[in-house]
PDB file of N, CA and C in Angstrom:
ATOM      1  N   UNK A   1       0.846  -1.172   0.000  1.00  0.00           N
ATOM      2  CA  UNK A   1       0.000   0.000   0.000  1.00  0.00           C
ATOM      3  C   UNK A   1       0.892   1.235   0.000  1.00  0.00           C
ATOM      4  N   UNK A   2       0.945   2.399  -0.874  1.00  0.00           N
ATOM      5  CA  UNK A   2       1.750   3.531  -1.521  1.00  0.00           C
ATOM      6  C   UNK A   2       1.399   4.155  -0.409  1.00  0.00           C
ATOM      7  N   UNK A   3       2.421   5.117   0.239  1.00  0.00           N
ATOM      8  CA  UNK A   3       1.914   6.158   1.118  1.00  0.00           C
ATOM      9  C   UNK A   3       1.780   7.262   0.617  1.00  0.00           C
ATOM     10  N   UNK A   4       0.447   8.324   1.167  1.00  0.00           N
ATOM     11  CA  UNK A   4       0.273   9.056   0.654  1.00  0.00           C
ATOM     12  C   UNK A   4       1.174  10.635   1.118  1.00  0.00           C
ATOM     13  N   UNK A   5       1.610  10.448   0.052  1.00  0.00           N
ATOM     14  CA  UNK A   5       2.453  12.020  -0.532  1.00  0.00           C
ATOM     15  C   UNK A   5       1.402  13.586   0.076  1.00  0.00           C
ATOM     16  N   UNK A   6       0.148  13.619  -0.588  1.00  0.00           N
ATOM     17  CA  UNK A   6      -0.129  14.871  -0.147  1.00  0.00           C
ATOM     18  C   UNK A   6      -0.147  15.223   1.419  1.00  0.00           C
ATOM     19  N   UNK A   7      -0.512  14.019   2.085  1.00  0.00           N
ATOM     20  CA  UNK A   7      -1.191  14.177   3.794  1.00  0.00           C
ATOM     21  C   UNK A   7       0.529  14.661   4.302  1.00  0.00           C
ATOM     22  N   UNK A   8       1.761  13.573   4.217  1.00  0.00           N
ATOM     23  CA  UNK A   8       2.509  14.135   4.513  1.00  0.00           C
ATOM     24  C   UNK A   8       3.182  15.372   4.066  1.00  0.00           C
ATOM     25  N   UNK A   9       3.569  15.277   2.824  1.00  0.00           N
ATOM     26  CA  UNK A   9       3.902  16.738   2.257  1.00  0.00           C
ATOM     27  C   UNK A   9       3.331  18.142   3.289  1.00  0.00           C
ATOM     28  N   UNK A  10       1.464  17.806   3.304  1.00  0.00           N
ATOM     29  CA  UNK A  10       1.423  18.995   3.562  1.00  0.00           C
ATOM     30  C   UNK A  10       1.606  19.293   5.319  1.00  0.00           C
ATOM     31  N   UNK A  11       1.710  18.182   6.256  1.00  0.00           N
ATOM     32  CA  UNK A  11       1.939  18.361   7.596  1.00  0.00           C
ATOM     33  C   UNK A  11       3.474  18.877   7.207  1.00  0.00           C
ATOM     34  N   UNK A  12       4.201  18.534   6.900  1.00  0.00           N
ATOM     35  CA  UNK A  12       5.989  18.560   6.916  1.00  0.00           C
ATOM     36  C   UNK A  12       5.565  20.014   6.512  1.00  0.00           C
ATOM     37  N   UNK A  13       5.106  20.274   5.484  1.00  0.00           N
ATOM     38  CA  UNK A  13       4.872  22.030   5.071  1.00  0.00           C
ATOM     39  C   UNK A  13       4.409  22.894   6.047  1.00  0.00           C
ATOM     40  N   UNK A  14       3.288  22.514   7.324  1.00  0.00           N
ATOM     41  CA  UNK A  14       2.680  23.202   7.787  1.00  0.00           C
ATOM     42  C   UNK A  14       3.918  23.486   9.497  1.00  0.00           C
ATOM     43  N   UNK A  15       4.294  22.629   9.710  1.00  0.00           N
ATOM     44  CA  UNK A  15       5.451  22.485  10.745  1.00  0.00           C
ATOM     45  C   UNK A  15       6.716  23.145   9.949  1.00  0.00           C
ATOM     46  N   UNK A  16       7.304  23.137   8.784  1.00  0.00           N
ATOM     47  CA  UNK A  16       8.139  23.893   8.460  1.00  0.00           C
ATOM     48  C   UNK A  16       8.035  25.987   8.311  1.00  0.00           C
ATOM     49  N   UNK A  17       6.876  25.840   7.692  1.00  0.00           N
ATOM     50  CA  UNK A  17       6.031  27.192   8.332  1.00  0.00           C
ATOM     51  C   UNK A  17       6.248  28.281   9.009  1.00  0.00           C
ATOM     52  N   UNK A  18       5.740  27.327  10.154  1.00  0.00           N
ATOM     53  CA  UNK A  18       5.467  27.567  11.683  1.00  0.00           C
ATOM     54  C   UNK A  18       6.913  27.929  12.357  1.00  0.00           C
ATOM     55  N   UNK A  19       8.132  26.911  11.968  1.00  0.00           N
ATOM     56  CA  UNK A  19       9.437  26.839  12.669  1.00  0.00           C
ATOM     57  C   UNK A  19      10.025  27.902  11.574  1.00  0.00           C
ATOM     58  N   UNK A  20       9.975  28.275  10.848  1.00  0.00           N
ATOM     59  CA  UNK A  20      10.810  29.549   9.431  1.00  0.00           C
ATOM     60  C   UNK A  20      10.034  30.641  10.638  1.00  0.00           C
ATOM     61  N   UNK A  21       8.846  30.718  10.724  1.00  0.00           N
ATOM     62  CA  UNK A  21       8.072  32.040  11.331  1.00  0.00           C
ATOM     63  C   UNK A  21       8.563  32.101  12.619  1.00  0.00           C
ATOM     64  N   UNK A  22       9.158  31.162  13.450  1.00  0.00           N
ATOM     65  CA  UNK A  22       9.064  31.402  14.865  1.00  0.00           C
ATOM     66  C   UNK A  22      10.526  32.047  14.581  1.00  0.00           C
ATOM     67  N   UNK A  23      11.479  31.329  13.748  1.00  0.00           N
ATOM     68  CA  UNK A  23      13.308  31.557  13.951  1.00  0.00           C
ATOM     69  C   UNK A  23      13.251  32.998  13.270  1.00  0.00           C
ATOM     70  N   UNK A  24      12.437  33.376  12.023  1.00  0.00           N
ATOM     71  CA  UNK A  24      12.681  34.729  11.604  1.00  0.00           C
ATOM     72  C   UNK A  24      11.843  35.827  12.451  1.00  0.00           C
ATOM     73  N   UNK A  25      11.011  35.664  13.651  1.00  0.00           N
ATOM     74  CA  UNK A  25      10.654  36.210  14.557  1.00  0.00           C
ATOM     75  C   UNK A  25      11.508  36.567  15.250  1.00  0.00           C
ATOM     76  N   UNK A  26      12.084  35.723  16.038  1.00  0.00           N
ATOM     77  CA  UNK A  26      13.218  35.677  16.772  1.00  0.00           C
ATOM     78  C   UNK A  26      14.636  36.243  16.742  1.00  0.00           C
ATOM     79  N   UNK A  27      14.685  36.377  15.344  1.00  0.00           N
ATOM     80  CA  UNK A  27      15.684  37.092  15.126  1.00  0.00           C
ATOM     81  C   UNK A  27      15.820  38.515  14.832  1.00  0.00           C
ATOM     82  N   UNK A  28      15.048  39.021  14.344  1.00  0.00           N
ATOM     83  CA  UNK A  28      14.182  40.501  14.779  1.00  0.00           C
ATOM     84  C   UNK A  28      13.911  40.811  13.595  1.00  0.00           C
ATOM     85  N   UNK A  29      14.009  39.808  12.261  1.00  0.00           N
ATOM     86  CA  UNK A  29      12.762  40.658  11.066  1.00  0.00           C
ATOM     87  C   UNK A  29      11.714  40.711  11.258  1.00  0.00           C
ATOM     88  N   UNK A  30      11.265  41.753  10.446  1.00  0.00           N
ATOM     89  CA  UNK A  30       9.870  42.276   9.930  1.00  0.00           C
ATOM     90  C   UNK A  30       9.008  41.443   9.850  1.00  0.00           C
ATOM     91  N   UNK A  31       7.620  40.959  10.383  1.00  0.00           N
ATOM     92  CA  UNK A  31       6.520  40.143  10.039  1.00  0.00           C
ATOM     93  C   UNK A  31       6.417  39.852   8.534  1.00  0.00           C
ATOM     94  N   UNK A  32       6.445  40.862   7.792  1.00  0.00           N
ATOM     95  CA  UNK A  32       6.731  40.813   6.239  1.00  0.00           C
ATOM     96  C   UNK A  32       7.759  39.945   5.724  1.00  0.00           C
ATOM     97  N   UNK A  33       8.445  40.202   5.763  1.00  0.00           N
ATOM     98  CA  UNK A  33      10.112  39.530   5.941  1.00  0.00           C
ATOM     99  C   UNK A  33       9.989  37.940   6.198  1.00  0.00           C
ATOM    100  N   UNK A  34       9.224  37.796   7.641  1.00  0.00           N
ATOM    101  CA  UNK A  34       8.630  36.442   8.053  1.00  0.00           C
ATOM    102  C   UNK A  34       7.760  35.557   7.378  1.00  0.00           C
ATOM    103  N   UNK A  35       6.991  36.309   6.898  1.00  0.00           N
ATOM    104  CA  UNK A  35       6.124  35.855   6.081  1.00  0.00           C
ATOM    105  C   UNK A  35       6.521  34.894   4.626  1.00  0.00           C
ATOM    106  N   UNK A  36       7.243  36.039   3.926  1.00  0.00           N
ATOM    107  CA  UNK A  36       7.375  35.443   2.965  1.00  0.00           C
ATOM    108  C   UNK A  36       8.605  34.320   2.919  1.00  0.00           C
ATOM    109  N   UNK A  37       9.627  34.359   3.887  1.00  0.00           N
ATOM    110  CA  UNK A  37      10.400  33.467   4.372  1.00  0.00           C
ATOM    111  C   UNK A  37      10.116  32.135   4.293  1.00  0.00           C
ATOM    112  N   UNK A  38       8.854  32.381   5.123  1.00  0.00           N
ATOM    113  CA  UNK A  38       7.699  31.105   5.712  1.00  0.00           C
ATOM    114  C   UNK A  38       7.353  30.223   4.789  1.00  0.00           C
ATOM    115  N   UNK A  39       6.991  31.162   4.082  1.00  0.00           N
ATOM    116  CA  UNK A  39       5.656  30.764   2.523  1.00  0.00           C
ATOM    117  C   UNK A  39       6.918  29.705   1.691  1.00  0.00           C
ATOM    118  N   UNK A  40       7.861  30.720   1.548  1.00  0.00           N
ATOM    119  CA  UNK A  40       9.145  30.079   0.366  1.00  0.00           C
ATOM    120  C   UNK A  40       9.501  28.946   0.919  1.00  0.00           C
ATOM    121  N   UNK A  41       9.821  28.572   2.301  1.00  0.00           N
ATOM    122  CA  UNK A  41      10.348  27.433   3.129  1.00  0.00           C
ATOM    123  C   UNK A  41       9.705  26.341   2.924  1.00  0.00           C
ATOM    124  N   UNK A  42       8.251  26.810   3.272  1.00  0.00           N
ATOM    125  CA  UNK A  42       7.041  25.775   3.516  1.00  0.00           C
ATOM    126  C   UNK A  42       6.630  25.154   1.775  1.00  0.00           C
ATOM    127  N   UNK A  43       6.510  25.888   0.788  1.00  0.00           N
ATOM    128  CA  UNK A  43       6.420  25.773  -0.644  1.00  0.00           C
ATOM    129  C   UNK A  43       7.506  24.413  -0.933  1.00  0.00           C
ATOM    130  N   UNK A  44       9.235  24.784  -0.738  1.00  0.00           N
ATOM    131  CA  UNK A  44      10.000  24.415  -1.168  1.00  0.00           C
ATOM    132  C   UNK A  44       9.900  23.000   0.090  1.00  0.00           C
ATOM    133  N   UNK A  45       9.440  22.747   0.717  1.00  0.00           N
ATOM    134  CA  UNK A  45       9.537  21.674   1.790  1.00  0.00           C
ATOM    135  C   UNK A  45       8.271  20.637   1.194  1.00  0.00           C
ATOM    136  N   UNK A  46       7.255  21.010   0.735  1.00  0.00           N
ATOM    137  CA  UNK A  46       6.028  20.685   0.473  1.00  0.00           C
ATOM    138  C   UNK A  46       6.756  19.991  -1.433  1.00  0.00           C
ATOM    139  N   UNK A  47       7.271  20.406  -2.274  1.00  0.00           N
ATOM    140  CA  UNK A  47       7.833  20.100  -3.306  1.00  0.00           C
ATOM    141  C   UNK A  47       9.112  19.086  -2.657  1.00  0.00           C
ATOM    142  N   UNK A  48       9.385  19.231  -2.264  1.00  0.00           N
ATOM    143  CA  UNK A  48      11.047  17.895  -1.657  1.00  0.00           C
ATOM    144  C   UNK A  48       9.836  17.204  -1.154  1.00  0.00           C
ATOM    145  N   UNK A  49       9.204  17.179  -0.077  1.00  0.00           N
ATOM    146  CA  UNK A  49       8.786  15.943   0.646  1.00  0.00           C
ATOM    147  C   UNK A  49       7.846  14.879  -0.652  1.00  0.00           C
ATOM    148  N   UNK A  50       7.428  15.598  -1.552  1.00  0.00           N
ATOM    149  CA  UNK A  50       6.055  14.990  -2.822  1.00  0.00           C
ATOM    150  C   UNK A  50       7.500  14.621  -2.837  1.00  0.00           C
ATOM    151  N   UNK A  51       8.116  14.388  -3.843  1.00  0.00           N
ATOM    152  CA  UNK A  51       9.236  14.022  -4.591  1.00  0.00           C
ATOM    153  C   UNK A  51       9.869  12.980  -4.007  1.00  0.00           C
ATOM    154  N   UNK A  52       9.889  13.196  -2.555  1.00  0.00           N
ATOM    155  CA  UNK A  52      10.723  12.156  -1.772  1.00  0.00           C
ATOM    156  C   UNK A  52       9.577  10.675  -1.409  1.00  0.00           C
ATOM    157  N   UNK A  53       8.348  11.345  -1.592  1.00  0.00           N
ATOM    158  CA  UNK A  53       7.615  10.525  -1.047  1.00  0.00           C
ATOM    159  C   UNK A  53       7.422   9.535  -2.271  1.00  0.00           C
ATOM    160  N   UNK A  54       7.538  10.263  -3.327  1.00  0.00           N
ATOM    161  CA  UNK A  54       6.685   9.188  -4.881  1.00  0.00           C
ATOM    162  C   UNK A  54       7.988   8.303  -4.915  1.00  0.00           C
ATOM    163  N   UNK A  55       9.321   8.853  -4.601  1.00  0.00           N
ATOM    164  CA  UNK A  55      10.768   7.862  -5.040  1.00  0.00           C
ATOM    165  C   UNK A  55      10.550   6.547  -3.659  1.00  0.00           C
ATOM    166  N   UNK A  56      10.279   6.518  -2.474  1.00  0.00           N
ATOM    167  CA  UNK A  56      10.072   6.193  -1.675  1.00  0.00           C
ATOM    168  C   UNK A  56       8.561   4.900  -2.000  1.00  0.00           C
ATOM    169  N   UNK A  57       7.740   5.786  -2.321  1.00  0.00           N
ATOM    170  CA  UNK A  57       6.370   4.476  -3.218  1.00  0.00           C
ATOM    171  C   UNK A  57       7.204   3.738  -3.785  1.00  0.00           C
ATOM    172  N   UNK A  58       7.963   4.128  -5.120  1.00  0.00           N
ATOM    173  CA  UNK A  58       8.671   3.430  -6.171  1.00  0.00           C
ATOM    174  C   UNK A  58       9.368   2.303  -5.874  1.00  0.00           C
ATOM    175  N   UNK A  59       9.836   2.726  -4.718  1.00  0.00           N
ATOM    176  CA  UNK A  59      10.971   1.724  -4.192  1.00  0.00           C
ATOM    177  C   UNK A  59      10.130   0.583  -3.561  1.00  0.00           C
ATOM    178  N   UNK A  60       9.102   1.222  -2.563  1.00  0.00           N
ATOM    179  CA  UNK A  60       8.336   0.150  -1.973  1.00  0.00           C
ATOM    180  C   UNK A  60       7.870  -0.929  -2.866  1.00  0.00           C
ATOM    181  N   UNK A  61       6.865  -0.211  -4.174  1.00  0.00           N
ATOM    182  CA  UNK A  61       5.921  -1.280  -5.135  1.00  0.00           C
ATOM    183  C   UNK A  61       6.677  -2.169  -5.557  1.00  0.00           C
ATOM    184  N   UNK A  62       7.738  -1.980  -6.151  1.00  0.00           N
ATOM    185  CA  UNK A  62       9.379  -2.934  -6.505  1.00  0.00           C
ATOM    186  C   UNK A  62       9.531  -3.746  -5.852  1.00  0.00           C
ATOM    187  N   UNK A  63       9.472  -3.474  -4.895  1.00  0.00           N
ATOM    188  CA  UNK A  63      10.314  -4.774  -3.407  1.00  0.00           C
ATOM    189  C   UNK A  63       8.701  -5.314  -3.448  1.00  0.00           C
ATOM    190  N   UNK A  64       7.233  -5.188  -3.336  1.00  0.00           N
ATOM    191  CA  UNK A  64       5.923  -5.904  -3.278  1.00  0.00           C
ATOM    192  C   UNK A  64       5.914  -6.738  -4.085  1.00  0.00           C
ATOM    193  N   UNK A  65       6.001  -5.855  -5.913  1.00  0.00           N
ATOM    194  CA  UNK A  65       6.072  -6.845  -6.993  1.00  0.00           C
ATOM    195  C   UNK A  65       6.961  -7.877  -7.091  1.00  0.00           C
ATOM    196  N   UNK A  66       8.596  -7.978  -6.768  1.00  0.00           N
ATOM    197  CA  UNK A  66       9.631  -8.832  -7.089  1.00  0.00           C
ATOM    198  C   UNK A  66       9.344  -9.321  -5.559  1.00  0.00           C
ATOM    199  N   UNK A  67       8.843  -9.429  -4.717  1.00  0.00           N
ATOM    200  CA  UNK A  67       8.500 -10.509  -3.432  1.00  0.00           C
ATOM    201  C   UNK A  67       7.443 -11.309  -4.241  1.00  0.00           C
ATOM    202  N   UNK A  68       6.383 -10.819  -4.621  1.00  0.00           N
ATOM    203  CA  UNK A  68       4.979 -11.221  -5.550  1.00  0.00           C
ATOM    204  C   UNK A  68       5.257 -12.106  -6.134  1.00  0.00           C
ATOM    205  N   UNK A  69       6.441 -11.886  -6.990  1.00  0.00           N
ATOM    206  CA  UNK A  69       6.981 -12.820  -8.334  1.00  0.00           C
ATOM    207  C   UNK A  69       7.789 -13.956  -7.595  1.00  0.00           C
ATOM    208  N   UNK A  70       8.383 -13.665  -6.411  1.00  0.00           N
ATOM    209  CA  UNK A  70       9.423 -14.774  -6.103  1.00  0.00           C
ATOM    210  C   UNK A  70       8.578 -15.905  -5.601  1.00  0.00           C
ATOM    211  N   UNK A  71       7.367 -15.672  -4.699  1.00  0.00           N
ATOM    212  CA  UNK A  71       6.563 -16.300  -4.099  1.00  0.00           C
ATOM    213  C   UNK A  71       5.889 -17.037  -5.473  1.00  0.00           C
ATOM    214  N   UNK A  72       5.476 -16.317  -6.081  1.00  0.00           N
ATOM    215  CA  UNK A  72       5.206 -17.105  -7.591  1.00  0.00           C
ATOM    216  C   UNK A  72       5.551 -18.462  -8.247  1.00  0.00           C
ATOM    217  N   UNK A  73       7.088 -17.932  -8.140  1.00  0.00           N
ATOM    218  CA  UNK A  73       7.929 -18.411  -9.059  1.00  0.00           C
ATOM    219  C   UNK A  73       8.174 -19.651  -7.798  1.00  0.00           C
ATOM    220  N   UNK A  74       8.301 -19.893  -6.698  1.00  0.00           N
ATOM    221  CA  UNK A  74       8.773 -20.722  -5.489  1.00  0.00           C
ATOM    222  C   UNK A  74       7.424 -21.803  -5.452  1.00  0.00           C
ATOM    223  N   UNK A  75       6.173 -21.115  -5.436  1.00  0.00           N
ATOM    224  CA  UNK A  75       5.068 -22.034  -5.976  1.00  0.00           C
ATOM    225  C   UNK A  75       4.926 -22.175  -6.631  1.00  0.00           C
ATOM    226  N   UNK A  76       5.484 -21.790  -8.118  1.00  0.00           N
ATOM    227  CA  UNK A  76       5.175 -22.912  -9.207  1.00  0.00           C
ATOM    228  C   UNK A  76       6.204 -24.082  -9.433  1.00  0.00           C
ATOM    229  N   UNK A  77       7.282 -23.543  -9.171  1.00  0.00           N
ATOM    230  CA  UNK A  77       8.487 -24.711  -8.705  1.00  0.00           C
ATOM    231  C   UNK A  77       8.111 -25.569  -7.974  1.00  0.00           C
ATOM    232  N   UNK A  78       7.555 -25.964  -6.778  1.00  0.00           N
ATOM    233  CA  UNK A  78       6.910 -26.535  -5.909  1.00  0.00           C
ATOM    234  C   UNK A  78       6.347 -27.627  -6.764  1.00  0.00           C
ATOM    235  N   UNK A  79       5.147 -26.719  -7.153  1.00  0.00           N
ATOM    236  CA  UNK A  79       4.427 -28.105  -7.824  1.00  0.00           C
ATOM    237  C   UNK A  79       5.392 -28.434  -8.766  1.00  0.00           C
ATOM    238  N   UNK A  80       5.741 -28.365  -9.830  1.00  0.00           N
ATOM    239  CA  UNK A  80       6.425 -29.043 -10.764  1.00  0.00           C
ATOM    240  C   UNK A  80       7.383 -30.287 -10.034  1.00  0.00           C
ATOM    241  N   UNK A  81       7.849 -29.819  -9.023  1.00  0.00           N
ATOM    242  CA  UNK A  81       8.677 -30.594  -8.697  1.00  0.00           C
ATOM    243  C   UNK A  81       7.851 -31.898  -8.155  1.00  0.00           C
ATOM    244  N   UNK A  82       6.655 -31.936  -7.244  1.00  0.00           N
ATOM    245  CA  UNK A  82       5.784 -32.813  -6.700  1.00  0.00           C
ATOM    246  C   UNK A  82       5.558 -33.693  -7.842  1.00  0.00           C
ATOM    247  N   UNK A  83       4.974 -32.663  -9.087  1.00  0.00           N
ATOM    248  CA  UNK A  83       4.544 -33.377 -10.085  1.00  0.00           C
ATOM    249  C   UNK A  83       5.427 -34.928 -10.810  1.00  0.00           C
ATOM    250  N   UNK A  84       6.692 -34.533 -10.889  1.00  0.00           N
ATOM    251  CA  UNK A  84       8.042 -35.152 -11.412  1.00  0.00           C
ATOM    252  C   UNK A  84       8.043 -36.543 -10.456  1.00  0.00           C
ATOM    253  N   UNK A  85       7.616 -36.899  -9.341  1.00  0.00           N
ATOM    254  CA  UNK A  85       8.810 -37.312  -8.729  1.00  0.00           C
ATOM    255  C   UNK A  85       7.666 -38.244  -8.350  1.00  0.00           C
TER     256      UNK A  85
END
């Protein structure tokens, strides 16, 4: 089962946000300043995490399908061999 990309993407986006707004608070820019900091952080975090998440599916369905096939391939060997002997 593929995990879903948007749900995480957009929590990782909404916590990246939040932590850009609190550190450029903190450091004494402009709410403005903060803002758009935020937005660019959270944007560019929300694009890496999709990306990381679909290479991450990819990898998973691979290792499902070639387990799928081995189990396959181990039961059809099976019988053949019963069959033979």
């Amino acid at each position: 089962m593929p995990l879903n990309a948007r749900t995480i993407a957009v929590s990782v986006a909404v916590i990246c946000f939040f932590s850009l707004s609190f550190i450029g608070l903190t450091s004494g820019l402009s709410p403005f300043i903060c803002w758009k900091r935020a937005i660019l952080g959270a944007a560019l975090a929300y694009i890496a995490v999709v990306c990381a998440v679909k290479v991450i599916n990819a990898i998973l369905m691979n290792a499902m399908i070639a387990n799928q096939m081995n189990r396959q391939k181990e039961k059809n060997s099976g019988d053949t061999d019963s069959k033979d002997s």
